[in-house]
C-alpha atoms as a PDB file:
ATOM      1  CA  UNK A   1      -9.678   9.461   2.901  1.00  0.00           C
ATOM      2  CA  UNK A   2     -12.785   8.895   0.513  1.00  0.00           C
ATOM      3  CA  UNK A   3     -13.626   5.878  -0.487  1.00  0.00           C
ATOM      4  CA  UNK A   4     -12.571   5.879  -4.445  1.00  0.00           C
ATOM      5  CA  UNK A   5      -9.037   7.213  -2.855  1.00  0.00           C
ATOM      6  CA  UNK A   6      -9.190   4.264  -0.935  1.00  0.00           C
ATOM      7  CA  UNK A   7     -10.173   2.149  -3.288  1.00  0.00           C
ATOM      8  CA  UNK A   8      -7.490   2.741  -5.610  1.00  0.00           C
ATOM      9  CA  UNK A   9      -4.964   2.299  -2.897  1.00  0.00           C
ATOM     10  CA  UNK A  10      -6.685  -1.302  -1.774  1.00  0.00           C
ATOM     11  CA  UNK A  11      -6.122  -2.050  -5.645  1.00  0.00           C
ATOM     12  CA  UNK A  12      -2.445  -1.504  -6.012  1.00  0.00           C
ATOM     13  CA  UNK A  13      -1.798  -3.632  -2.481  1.00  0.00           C
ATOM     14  CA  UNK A  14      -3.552  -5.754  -4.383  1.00  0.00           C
ATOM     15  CA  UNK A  15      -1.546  -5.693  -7.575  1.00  0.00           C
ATOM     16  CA  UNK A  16       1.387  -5.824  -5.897  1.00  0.00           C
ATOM     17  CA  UNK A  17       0.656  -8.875  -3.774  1.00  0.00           C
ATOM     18  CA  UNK A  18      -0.692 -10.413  -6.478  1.00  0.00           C
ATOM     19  CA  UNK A  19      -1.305 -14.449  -6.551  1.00  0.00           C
ATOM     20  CA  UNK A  20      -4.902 -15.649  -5.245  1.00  0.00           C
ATOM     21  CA  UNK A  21      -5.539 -11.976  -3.251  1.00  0.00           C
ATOM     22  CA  UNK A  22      -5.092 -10.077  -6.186  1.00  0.00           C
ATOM     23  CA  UNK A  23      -8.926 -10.762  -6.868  1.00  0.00           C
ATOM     24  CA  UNK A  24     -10.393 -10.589  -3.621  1.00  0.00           C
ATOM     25  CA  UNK A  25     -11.240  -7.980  -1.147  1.00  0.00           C
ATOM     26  CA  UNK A  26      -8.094  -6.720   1.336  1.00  0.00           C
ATOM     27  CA  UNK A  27      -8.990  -6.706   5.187  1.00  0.00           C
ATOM     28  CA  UNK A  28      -7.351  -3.865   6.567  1.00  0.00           C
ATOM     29  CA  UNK A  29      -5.410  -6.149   9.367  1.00  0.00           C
ATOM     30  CA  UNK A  30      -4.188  -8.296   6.601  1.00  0.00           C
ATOM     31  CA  UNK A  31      -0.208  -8.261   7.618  1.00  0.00           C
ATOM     32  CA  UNK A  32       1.776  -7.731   4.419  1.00  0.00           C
ATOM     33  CA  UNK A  33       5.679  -7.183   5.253  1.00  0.00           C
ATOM     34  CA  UNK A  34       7.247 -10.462   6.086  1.00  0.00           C
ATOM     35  CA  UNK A  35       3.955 -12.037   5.301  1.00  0.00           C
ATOM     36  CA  UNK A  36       2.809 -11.447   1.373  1.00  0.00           C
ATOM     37  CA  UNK A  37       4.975  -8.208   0.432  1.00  0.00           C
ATOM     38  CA  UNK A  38       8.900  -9.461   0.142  1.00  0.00           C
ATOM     39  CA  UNK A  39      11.221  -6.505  -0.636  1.00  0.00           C
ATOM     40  CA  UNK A  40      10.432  -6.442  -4.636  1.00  0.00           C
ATOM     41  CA  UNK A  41       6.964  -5.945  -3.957  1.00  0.00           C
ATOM     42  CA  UNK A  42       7.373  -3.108  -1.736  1.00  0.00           C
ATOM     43  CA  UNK A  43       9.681  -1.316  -3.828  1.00  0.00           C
ATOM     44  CA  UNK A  44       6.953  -1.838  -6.864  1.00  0.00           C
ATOM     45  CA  UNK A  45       4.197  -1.128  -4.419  1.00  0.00           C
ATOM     46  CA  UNK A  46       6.193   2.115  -3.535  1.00  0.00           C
ATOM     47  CA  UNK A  47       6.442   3.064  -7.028  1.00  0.00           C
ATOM     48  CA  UNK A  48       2.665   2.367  -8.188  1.00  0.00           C
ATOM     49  CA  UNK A  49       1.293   4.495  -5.587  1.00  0.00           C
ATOM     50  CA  UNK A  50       3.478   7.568  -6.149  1.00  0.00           C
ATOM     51  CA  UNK A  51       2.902   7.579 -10.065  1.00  0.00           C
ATOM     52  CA  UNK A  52      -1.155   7.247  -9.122  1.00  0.00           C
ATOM     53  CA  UNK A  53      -1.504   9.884  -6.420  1.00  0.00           C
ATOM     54  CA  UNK A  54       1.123  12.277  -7.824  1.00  0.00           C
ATOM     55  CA  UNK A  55       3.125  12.447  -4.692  1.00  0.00           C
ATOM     56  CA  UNK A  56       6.965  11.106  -3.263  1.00  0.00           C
ATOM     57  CA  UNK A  57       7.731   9.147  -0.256  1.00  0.00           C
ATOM     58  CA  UNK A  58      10.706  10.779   1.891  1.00  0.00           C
ATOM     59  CA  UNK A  59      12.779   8.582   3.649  1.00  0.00           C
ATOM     60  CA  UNK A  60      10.934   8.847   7.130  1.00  0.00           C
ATOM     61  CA  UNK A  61       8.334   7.339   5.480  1.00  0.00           C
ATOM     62  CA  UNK A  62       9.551   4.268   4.589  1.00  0.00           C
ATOM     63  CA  UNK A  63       9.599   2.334   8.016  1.00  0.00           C
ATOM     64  CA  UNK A  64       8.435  -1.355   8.199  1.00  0.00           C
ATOM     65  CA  UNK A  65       5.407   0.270  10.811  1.00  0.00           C
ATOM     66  CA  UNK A  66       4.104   2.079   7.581  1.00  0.00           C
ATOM     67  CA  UNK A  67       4.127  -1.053   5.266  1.00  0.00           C
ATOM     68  CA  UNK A  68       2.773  -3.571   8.739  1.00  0.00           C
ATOM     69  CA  UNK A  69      -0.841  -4.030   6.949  1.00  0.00           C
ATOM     70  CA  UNK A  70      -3.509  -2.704   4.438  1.00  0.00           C
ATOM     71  CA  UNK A  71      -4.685   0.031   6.848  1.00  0.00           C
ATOM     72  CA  UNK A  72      -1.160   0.891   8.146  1.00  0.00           C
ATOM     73  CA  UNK A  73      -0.244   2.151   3.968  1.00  0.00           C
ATOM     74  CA  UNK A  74      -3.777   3.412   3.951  1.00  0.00           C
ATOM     75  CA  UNK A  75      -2.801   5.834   6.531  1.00  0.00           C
ATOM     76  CA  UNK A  76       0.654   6.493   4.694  1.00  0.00           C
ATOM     77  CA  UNK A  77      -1.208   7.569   1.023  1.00  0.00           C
ATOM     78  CA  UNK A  78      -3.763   9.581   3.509  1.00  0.00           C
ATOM     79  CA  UNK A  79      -0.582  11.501   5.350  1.00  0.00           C
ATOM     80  CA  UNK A  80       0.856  12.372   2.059  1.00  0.00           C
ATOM     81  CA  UNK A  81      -1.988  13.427   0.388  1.00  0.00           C
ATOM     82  CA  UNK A  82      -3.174  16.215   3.310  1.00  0.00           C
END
């Protein structure tokens, strides 16, 4: 993935998370589901990164293992963009 792809992802986690990260820079281990994602924020986190990369999550795709941390949906947009 290149880095303004990347990027772009990092900033809808972000936006989605919102609160104090919102601002600051995502580690990629940062655990989100069950952590700072509850199940509103996923579904709008779902949503934000289909209308910016142009693409649709199937149901396979939407497994708590793909949502775990930063990197984990990294690797999701990255899988449906090849």
């Amino acid at each position: 993935m290149d880095a303004k792809t990347a990027e772009t992802a990092k900033k809808i986690i972000a936006e989605s998370i919102g609160g104090e990260l919102r601002n600051k820079p995502l580690p990629g281990n940062l655990k989100l589901i069950g952590n700072v994602l509850d199940s509103m924020a996923v579904t709008n986190l779902l949503a934000s990164l289909e209308t910016a990369f142009g693409f649709a999550f199937d149901d396979e795709d939407l497994t708590a293992e793909a949502f775990e941390t930063v990197d984990s949906v990294l690797q999701l947009v990255q899988k449906k963009l090849s």
